[in-house]
Protein backbone atom coordinates (compact mmCIF):
# COMPACT_ATOMS: atom_id res chain seq x y z
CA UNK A 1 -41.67 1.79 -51.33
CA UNK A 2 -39.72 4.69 -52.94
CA UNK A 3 -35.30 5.25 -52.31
CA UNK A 4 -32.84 6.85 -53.09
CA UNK A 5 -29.40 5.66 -54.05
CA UNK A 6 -26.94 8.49 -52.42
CA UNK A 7 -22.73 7.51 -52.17
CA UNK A 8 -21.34 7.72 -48.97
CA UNK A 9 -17.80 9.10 -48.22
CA UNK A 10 -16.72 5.85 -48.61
CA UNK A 11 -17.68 5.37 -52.19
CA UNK A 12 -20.37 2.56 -50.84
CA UNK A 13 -24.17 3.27 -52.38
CA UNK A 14 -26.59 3.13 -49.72
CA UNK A 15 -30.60 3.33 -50.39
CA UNK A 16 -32.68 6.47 -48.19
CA UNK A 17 -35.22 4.24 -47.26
CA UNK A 18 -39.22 5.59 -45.88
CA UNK A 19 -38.99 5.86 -41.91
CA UNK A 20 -35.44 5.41 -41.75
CA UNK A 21 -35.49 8.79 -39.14
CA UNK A 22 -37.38 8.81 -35.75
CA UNK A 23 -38.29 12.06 -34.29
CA UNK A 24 -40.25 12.17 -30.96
CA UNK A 25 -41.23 15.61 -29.06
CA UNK A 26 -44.42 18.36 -28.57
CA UNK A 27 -46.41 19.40 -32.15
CA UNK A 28 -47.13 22.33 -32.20
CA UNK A 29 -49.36 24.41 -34.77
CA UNK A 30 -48.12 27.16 -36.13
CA UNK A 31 -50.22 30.47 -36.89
CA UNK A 32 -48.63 33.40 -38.09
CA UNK A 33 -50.42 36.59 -38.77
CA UNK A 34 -49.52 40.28 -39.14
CA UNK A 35 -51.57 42.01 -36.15
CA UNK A 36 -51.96 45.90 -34.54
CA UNK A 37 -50.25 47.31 -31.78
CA UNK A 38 -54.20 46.82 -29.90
CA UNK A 39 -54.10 43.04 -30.32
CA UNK A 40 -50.66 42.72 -29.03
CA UNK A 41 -52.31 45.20 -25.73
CA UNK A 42 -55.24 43.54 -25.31
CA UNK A 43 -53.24 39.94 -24.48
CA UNK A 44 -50.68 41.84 -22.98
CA UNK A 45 -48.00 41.27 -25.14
CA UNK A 46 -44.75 42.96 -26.21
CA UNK A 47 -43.46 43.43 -29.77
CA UNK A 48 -40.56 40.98 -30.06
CA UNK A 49 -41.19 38.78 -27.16
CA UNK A 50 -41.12 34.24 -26.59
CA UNK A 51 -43.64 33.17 -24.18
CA UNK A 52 -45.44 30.42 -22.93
CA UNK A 53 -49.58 31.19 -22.86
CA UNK A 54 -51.06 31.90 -20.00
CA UNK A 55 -55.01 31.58 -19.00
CA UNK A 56 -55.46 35.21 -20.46
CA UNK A 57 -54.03 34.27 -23.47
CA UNK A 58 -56.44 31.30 -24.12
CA UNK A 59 -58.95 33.40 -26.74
CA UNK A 60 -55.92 34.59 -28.75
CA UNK A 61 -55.51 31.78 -31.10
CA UNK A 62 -59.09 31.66 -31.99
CA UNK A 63 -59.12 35.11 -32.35
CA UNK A 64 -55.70 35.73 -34.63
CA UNK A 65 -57.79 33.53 -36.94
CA UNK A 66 -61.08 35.15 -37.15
CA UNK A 67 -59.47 39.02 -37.15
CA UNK A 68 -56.60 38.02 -39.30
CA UNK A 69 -55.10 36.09 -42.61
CA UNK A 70 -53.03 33.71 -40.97
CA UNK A 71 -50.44 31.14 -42.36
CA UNK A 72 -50.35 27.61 -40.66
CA UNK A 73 -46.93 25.21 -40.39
CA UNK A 74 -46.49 22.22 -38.81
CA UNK A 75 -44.04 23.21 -35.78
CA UNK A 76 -42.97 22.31 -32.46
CA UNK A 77 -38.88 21.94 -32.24
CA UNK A 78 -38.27 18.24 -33.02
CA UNK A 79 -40.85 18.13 -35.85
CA UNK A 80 -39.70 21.70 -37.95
CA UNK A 81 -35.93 19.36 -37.59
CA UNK A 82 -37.63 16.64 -39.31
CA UNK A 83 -39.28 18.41 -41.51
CA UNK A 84 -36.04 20.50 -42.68
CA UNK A 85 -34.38 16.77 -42.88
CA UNK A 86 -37.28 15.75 -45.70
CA UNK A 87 -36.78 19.40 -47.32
CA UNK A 88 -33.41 18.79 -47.71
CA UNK A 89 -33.29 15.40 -48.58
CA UNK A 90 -36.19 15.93 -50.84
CA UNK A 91 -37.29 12.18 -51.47
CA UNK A 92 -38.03 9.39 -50.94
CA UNK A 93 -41.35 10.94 -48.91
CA UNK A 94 -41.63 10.21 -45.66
CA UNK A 95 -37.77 9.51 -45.12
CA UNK A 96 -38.94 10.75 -41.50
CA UNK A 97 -41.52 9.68 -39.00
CA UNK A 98 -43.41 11.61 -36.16
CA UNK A 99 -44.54 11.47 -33.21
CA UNK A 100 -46.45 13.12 -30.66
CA UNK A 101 -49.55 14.28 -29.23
CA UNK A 102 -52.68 16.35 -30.98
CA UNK A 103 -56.16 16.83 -29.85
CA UNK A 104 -59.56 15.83 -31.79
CA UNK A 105 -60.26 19.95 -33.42
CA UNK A 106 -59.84 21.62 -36.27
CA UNK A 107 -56.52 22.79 -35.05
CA UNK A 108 -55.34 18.78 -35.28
CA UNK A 109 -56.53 18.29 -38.51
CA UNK A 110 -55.17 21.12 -40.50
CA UNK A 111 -51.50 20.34 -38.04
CA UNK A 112 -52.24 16.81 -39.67
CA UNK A 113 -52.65 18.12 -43.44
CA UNK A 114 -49.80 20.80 -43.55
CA UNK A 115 -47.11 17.47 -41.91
CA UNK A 116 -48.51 15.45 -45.23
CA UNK A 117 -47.87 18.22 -47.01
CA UNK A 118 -44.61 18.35 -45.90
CA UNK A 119 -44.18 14.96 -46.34
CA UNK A 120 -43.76 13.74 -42.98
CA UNK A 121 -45.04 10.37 -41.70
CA UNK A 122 -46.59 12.18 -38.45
CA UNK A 123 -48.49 9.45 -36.30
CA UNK A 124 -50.13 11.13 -34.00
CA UNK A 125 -51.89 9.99 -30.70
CA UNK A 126 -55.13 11.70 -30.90
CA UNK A 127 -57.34 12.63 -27.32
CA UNK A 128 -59.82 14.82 -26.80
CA UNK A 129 -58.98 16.32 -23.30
CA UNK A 130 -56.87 18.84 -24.47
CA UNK A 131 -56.86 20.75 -27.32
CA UNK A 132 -53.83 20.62 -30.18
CA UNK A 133 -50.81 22.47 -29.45
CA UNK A 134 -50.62 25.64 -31.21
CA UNK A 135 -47.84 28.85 -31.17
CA UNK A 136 -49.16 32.25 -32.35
CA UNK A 137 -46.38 33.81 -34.33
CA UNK A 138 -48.18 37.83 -33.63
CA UNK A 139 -46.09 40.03 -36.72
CA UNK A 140 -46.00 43.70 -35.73
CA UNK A 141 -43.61 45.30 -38.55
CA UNK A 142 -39.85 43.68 -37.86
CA UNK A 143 -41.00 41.85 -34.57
CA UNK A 144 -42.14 38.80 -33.85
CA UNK A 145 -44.62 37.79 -30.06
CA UNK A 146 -44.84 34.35 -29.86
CA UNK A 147 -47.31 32.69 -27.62
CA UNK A 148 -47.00 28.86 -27.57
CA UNK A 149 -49.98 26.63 -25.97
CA UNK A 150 -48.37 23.17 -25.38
CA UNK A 151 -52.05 21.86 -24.41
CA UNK A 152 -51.99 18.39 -26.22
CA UNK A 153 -48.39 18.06 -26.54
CA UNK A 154 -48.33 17.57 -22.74
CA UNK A 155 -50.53 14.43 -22.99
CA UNK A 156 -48.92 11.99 -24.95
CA UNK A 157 -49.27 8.67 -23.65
CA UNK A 158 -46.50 6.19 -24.26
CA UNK A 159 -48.60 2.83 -23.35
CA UNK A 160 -51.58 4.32 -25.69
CA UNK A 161 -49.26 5.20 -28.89
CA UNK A 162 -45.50 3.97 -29.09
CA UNK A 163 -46.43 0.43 -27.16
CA UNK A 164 -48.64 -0.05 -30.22
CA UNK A 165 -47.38 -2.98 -32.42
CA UNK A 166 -47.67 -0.80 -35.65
CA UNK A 167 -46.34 1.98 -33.85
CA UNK A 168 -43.43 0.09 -32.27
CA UNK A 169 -42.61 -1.29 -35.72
CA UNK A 170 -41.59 1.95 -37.12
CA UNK A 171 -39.26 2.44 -33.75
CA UNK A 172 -37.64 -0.44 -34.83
CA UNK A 173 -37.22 0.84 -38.45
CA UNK A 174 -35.53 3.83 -37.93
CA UNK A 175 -31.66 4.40 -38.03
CA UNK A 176 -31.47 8.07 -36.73
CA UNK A 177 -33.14 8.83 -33.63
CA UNK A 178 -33.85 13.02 -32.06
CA UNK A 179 -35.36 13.94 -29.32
CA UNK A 180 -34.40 17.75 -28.40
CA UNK A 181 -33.01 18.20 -24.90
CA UNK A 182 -33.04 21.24 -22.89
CA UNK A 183 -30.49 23.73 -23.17
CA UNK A 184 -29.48 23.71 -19.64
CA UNK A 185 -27.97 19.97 -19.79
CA UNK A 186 -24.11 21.18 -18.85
CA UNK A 187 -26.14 22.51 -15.43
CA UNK A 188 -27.84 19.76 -14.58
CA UNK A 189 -25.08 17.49 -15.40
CA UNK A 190 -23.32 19.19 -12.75
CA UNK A 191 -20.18 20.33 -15.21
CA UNK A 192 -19.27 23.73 -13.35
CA UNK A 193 -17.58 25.26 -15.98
CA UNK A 194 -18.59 27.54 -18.97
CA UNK A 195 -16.58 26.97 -21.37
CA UNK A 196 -18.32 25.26 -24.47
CA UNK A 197 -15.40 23.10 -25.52
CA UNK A 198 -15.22 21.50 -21.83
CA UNK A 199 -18.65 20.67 -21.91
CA UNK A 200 -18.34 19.24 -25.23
CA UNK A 201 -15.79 16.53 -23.95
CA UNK A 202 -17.49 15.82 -20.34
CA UNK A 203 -20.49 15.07 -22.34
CA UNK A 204 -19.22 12.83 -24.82
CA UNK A 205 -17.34 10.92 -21.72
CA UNK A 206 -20.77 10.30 -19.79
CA UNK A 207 -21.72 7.07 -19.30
CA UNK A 208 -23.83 5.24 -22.40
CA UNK A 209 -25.17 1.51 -23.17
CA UNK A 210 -23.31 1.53 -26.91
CA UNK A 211 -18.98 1.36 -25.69
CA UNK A 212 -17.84 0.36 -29.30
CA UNK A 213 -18.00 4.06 -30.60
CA UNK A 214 -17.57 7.17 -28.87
CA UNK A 215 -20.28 9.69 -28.42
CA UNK A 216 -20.64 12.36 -30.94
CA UNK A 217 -21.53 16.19 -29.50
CA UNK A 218 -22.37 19.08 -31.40
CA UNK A 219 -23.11 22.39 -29.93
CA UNK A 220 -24.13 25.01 -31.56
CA UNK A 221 -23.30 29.00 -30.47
CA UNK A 222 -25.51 31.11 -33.07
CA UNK A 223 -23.14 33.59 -34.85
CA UNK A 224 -20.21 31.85 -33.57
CA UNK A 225 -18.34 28.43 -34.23
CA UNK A 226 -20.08 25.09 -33.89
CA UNK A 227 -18.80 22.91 -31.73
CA UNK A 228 -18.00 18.89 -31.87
CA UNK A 229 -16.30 16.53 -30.60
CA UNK A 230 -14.28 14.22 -33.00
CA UNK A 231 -12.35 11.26 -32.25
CA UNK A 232 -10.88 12.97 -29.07
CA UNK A 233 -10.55 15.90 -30.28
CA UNK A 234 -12.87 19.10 -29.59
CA UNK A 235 -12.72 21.20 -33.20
CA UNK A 236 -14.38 24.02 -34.20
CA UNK A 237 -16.54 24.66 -37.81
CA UNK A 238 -17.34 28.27 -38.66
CA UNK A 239 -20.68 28.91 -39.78
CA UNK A 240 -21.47 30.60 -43.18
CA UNK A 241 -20.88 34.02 -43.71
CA UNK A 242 -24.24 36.26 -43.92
CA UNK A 243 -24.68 39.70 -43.66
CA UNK A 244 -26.69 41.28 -40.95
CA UNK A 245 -28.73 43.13 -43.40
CA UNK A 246 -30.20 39.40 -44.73
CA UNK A 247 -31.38 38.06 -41.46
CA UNK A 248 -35.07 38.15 -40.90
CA UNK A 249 -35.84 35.84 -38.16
CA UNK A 250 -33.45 33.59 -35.38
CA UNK A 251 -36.02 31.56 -34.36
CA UNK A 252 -35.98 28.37 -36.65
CA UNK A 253 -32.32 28.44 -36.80
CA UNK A 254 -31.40 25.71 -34.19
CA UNK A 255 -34.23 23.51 -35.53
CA UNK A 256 -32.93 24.06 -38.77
CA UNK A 257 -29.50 23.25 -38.15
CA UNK A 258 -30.92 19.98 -36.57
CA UNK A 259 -32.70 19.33 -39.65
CA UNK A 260 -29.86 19.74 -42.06
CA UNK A 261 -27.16 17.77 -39.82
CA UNK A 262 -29.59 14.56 -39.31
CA UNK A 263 -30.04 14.99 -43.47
CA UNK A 264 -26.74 14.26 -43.60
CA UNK A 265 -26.54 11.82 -41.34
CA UNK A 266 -29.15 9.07 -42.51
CA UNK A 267 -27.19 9.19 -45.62
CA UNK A 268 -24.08 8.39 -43.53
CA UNK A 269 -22.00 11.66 -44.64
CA UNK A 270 -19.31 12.39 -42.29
CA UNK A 271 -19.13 14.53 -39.73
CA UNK A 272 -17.86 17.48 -41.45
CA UNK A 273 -20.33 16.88 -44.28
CA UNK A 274 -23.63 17.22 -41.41
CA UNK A 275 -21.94 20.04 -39.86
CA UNK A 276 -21.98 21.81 -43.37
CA UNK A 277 -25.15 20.63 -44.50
CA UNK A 278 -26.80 21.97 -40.63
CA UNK A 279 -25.27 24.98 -41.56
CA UNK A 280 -26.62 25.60 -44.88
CA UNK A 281 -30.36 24.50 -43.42
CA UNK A 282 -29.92 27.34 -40.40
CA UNK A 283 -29.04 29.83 -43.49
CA UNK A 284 -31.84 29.44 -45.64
CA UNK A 285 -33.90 29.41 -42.71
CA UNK A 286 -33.12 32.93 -40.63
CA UNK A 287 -33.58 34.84 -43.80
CA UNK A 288 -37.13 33.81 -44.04
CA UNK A 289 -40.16 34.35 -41.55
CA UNK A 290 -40.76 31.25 -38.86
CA UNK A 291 -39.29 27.74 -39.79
CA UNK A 292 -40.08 28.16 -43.53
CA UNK A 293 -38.04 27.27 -46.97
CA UNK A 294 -38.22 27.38 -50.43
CA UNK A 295 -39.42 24.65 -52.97
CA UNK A 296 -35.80 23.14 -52.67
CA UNK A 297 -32.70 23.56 -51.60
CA UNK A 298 -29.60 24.39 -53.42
CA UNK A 299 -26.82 22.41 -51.48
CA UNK A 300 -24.19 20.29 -52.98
């Protein structure tokens, strides 16, 4: 097994072991292509649009492939977070495990080769009654239509895949654990209020199992200050400067900042220091096309 010796804030050397972050959610495949204004008609789409596919949008994906180059990723929101973790942690490999739900296709096996190649330990359950999630990224000059297909990723079966002994066993060997949650939480919780700093502390003061720490919250707000709760205080971190003019694509930039923070995290920075490094992750990311980074990153 391969680590990595990091310092903590502390001064105490801890070892990045394989595994030692869990993510859990929908995988998704990504295919980007540059297409006409007639393919975007023909599936009834609109130039800079985010929606989920309907049955007359079935024959696109297999059709962006045959009319068009494409580029695949490995996507889906909780995996591009752990696979901006690995990026920016760099190695040990597999510092992150997967999973989630793919079909038997060709679709599932090249979503299978590009997570290897970006060194994720995805375990996928594998079933053959849906095909594998996919999310047609259709590139019509400065816009991006995206058409996602959760198919497969609805299917996951917990008794089939994470009861599993071996499966289990990696549970059990994580530190970190994500699993995105919808956006509309303060709503459901019932919080009747708006403001983002309120939220911040009646979530933190719900109820949970672990009462020897407090709950940490971070919200993000796009262009505008992230949000977290510290001790029992609510504070405020600016994001990075960027100019307008260097922002390509929004999309990735949550995931991103996901990725980044939990990078930080298994190497028990504090706060602060995930905060910054989620910021620097969301920065790279938005000036590139889809959920995409270079070779490595340059933060210190």
């Amino acid at each position: 097994m391969c680590n990595k010796e990091t310092i903590t804030s502390t001064g105490r050397k801890m070892m990045i072991s394989e595994n030692i972050l869990f993510g859990m959610g929908n995988p998704l495949l990504d295919i980007s292509a540059v297409v006409d204004k007639d393919f975007l008609d023909k599936f009834g789409l609109k130039p800079n649009d985010q929606i989920l596919a309907e049955d007359k949008h079935k024959a696109l994906f297999a059709e962006i492939v045959k009319r068009n180059k494409v580029e695949y990723h490995a996507g889906g929101s909780t995996q591009n977070s752990v696979k901006i973790a690995q990026w920016m942690i760099q190695k040990p490999h597999k510092v992150a495990t997967f999973f989630g739900c793919i079909g038997t296709d060709r679709f599932g096996e090249i979503l299978k080769k590009k997570a290897e190649e970006a060194h994720v330990d995805a375990r996928y359950y594998e079933q053959n009654e849906e095909p594998t999630g996919t999310c047609a990224a259709c590139i019509t000059g400065n816009n991006r239509s995206l058409v996602a297909n959760l198919a497969a990723a609805n299917c996951y079966k917990k008794e089939k895949h994470l009861d599993l002994d071996s499966n289990w066993e990696l549970v059990e060997k994580a530190k970190v654990y994500y699993i995105a949650e919808a956006a509309t939480f303060a709503k459901e919780q019932g919080f009747e209020t708006d403001d983002i700093a309120e939220i911040a502390r009646k979530t933190q003061n719900l109820p949970k199992e672990n009462t020897r720490r407090q709950r940490v919250v971070v919200f993000t707000q796009g262009k505008d200050d992230t949000v977290a709760t510290v001790d029992d205080q609510v504070t405020m971190f600016p994001v990075v400067d960027i100019d307008q003019n260097d922002i390509v694509d929004t999309n990735g930039a949550g995931d991103a900042f996901v990725g980044g923070f939990l990078s930080a995290l298994v190497q028990e920075q504090p706060l602060e220091e995930c905060i910054r490094a989620g910021h620097y992750a969301a920065n790279v990311i938005i000036k590139r096309v889809g959920c995409t980074f270079p070779e490595k990153p340059n933060f210190h």
